[in-house]
C-alpha atoms as a PDB file:
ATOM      1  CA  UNK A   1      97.699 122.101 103.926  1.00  0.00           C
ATOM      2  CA  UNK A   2     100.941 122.264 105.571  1.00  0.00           C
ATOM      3  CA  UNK A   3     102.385 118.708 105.145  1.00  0.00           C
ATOM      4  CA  UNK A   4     106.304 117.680 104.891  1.00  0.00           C
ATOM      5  CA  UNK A   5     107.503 116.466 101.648  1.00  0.00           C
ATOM      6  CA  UNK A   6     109.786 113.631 101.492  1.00  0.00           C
ATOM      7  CA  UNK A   7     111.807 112.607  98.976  1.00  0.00           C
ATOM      8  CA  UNK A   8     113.544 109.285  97.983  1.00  0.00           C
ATOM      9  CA  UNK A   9     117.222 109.937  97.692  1.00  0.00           C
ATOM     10  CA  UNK A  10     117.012 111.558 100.859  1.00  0.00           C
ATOM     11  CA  UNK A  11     118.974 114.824  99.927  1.00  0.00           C
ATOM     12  CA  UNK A  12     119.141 115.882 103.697  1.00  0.00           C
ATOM     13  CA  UNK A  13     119.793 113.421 105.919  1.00  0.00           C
ATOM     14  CA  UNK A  14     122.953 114.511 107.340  1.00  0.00           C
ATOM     15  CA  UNK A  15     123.188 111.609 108.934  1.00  0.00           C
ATOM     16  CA  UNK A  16     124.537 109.707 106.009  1.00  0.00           C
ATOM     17  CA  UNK A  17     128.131 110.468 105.229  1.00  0.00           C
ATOM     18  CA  UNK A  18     127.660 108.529 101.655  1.00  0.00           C
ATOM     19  CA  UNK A  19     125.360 107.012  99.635  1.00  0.00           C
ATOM     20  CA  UNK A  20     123.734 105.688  96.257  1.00  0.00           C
ATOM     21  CA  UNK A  21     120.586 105.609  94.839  1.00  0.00           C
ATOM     22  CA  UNK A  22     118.772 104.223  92.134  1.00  0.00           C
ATOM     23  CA  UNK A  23     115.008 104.268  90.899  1.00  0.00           C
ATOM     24  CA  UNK A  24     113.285 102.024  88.496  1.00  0.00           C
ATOM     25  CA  UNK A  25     109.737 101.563  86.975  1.00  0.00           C
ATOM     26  CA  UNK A  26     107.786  98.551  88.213  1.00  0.00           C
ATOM     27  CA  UNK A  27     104.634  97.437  86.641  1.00  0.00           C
ATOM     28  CA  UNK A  28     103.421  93.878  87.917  1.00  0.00           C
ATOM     29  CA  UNK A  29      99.747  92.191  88.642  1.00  0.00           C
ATOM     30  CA  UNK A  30      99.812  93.646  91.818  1.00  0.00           C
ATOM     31  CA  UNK A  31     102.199  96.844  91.760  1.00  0.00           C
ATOM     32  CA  UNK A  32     102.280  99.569  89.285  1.00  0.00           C
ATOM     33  CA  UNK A  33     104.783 102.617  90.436  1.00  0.00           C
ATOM     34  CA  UNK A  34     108.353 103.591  91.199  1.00  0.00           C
ATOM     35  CA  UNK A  35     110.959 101.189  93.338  1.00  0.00           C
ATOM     36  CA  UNK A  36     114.293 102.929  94.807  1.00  0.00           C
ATOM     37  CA  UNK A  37     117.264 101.826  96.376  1.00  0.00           C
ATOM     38  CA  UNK A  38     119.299 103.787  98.943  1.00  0.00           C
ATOM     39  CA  UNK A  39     122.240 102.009  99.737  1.00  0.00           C
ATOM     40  CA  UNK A  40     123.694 103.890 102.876  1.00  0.00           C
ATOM     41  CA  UNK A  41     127.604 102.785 102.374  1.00  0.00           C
ATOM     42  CA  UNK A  42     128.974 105.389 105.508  1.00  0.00           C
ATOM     43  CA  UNK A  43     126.807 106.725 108.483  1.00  0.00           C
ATOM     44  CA  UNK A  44     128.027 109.550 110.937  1.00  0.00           C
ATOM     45  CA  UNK A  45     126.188 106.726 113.849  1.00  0.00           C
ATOM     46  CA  UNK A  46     123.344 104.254 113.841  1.00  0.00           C
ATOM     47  CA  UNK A  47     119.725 104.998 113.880  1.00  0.00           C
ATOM     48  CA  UNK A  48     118.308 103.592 116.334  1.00  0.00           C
ATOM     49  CA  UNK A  49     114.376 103.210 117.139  1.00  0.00           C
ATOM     50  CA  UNK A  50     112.123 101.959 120.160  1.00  0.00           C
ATOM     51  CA  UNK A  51     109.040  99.847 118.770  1.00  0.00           C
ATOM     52  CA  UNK A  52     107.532  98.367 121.652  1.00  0.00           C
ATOM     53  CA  UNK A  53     110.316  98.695 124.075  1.00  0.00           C
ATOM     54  CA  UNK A  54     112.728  97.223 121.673  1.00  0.00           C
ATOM     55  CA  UNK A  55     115.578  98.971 120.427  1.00  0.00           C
ATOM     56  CA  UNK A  56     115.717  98.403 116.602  1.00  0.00           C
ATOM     57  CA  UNK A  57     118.465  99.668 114.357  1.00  0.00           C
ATOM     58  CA  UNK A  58     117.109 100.482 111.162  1.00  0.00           C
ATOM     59  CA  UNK A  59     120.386 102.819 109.669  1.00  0.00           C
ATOM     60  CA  UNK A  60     124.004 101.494 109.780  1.00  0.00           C
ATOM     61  CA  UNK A  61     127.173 101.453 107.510  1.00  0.00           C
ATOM     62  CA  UNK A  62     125.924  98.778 104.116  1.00  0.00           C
ATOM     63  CA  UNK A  63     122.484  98.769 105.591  1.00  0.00           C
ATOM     64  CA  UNK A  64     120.216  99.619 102.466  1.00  0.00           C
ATOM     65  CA  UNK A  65     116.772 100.662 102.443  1.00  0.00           C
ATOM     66  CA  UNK A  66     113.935 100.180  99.390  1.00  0.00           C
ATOM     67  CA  UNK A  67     111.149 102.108  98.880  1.00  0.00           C
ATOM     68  CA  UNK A  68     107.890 101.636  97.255  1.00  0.00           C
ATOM     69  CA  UNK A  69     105.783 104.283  95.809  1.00  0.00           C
ATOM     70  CA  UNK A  70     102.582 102.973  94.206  1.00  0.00           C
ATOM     71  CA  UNK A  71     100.900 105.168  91.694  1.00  0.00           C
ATOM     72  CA  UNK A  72      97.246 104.719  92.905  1.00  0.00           C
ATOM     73  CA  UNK A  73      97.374 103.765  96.700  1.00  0.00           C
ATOM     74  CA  UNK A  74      98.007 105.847  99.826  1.00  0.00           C
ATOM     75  CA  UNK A  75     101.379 104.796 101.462  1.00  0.00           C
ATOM     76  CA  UNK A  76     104.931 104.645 100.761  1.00  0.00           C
ATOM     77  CA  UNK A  77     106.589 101.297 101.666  1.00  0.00           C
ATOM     78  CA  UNK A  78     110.629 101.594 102.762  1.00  0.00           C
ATOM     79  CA  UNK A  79     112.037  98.068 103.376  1.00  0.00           C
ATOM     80  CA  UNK A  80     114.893  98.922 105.736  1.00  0.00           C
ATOM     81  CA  UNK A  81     117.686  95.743 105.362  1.00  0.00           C
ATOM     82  CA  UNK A  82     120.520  95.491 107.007  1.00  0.00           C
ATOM     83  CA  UNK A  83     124.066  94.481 106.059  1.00  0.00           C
ATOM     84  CA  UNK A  84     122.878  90.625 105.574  1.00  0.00           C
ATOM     85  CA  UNK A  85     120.085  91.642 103.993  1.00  0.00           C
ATOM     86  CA  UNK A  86     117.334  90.790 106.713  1.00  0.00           C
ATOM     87  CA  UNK A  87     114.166  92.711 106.944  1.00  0.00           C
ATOM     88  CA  UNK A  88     114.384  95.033 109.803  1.00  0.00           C
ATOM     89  CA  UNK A  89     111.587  96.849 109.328  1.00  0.00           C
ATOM     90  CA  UNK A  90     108.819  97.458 107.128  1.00  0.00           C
ATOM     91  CA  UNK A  91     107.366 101.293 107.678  1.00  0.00           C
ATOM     92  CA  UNK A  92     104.441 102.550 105.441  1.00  0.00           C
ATOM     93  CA  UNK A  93     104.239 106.477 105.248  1.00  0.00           C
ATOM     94  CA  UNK A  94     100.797 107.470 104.807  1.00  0.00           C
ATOM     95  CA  UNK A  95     100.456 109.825 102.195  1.00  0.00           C
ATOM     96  CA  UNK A  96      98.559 111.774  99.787  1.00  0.00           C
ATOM     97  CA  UNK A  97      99.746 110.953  97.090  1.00  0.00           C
ATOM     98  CA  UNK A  98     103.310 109.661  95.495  1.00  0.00           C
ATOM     99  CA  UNK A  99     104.618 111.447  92.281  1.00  0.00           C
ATOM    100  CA  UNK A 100     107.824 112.689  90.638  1.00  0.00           C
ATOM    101  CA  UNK A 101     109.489 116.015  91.310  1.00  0.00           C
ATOM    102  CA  UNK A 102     111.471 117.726  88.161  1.00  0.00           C
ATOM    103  CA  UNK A 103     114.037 115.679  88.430  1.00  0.00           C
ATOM    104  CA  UNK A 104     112.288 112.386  88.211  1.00  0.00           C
ATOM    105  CA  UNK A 105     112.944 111.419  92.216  1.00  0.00           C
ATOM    106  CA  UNK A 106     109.728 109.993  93.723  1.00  0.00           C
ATOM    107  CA  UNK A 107     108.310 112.047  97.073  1.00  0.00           C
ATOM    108  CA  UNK A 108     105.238 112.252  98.555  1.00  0.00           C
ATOM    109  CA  UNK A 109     103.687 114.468 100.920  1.00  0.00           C
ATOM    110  CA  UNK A 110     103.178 112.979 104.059  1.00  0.00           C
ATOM    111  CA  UNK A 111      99.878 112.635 105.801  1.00  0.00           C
ATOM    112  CA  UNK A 112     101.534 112.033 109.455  1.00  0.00           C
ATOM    113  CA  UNK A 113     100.362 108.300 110.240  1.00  0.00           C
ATOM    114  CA  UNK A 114     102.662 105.170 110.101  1.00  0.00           C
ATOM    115  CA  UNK A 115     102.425 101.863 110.093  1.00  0.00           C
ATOM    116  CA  UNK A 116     105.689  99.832 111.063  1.00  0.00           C
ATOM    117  CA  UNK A 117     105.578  96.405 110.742  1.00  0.00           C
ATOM    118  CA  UNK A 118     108.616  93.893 111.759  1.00  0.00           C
ATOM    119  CA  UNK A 119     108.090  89.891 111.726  1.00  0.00           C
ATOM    120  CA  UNK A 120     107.252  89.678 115.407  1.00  0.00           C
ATOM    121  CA  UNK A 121     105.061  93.316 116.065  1.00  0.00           C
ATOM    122  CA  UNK A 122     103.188  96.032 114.595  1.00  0.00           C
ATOM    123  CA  UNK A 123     102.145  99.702 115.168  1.00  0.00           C
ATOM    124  CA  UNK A 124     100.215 102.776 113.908  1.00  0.00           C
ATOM    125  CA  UNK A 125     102.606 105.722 114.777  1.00  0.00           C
ATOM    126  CA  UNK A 126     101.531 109.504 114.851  1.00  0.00           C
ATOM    127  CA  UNK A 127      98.079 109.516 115.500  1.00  0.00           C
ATOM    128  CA  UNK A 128      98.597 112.531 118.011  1.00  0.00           C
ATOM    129  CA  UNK A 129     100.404 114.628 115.130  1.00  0.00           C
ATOM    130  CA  UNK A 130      97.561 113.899 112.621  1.00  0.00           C
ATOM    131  CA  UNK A 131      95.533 114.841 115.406  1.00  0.00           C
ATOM    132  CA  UNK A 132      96.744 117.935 116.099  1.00  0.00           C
ATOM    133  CA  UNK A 133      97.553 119.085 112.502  1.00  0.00           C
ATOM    134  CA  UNK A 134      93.469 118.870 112.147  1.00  0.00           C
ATOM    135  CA  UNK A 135      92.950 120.859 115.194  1.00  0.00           C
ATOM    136  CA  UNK A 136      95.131 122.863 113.252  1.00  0.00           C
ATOM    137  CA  UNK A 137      93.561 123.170 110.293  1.00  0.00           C
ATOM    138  CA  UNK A 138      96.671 121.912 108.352  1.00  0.00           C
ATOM    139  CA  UNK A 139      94.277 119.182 107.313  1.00  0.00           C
ATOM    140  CA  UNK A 140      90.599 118.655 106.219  1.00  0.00           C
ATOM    141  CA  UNK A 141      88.733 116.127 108.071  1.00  0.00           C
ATOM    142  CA  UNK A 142      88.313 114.204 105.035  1.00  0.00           C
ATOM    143  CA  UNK A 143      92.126 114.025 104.538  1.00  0.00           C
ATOM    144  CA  UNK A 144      92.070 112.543 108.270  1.00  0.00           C
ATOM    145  CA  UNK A 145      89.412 110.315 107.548  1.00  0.00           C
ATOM    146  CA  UNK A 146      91.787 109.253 104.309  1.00  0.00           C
ATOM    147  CA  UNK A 147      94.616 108.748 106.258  1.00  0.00           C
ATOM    148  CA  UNK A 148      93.047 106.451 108.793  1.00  0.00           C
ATOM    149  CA  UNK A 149      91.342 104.409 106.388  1.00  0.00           C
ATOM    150  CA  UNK A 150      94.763 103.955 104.728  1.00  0.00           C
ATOM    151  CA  UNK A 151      96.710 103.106 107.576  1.00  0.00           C
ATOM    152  CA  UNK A 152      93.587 100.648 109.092  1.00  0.00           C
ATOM    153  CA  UNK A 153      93.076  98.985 105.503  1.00  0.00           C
ATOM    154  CA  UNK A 154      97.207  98.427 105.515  1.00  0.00           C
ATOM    155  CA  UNK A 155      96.927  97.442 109.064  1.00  0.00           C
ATOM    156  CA  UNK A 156      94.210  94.774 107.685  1.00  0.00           C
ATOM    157  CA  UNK A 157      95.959  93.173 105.239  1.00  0.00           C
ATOM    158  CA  UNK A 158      98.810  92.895 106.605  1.00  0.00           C
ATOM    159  CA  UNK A 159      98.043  91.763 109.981  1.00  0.00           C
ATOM    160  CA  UNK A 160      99.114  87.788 110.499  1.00  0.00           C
ATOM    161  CA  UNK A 161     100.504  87.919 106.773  1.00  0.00           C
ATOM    162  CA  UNK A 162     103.524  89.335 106.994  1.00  0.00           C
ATOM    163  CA  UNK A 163     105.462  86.178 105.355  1.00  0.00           C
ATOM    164  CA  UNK A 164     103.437  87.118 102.241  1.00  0.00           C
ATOM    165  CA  UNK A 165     104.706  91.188 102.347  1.00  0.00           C
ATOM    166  CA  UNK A 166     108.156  90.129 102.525  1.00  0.00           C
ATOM    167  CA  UNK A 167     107.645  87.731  99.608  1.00  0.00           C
ATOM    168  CA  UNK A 168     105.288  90.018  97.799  1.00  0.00           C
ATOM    169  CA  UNK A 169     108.353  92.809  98.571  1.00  0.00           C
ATOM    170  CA  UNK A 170     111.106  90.603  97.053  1.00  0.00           C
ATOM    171  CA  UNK A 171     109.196  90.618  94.189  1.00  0.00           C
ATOM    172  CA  UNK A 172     109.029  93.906  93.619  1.00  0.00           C
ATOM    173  CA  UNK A 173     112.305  95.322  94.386  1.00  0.00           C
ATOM    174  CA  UNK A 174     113.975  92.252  92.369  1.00  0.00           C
ATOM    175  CA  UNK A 175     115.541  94.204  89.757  1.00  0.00           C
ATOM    176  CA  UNK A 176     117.210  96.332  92.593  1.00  0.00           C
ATOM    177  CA  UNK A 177     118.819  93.462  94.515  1.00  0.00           C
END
């Protein structure tokens, strides 16, 4: 399988001029993994994105984004804030799996399908890319078939509840606030 690895501290984003990271253990009821914090003090420029014909900025000078990597499910969560601390977006990375590289910096390899949610919209992202990396043979059907049952199952829960993610989020990334 050729799949992109991502990591947490974001090593090459170019776009960020400077930064700081941290990474803690969380183990709660509902969440056992790894929590980081990117704090992206100076950007080159914004980062914009279109979800539904809306232009959302999601990268900015003191914007700071938190990421959730679960030990046993199939997504990465980054919580993208910005400078007053509001939710601007909530984007799930499908994935294989999360774990830590060598230097204890959670990544995951990413199985192309997103999920973005924001208070007011949601949408599954990518579905042509997973589609063509199986024509491809970069993945197995049954990684596809993993993928979309991820994303759906996230799609799911979520769906109409998204005053409970941000709570169950603050809850999580507490001892990174």
């Amino acid at each position: 399988m050729t799949l992109k690895h991502k990591l947490a501290n974001r090593p090459s984003w170019s776009r960020v001029l400077e930064k700081k990271y941290t990474c803690t253990r969380v183990d709660m009821d509902d969440f056992h993994g790894y929590v980081t914090r990117l704090d992206i003090i100076k950007v080159k420029k914004p980062l914009y994105v279109l979800m539904h014909r809306k232009k959302l900025k999601i990268a900015d000078d003191h914007y700071r984004w938190f990421m959730l990597f679960p030990d046993e499910d199939h997504y990465s969560l980054t919580v993208m804030m910005d400078e007053n601390d509001e939710i601007v977006q909530c984007y799930f990375d499908i994935v294989v799996k999360n774990e830590l590289n060598e230097d204890g910096i959670p990544g995951f390899d990413d199985l192309y399908l997103d999920v973005v949610f924001t208070k007011d919209d949601n949408i599954l992202l990518d579905e042509e890319d997973l589609s063509a990396a199986l024509r491809k043979g970069d993945v197995s059907p049954d990684t596809a078939d993993l993928a979309y049952f991820s994303a759906l199952e996230i799609q799911r829960k979520v769906e109409g509840h998204y005053a409970q993610l941000v709570e169950w989020i603050f809850r999580c990334i507490k001892d990174l606030l």
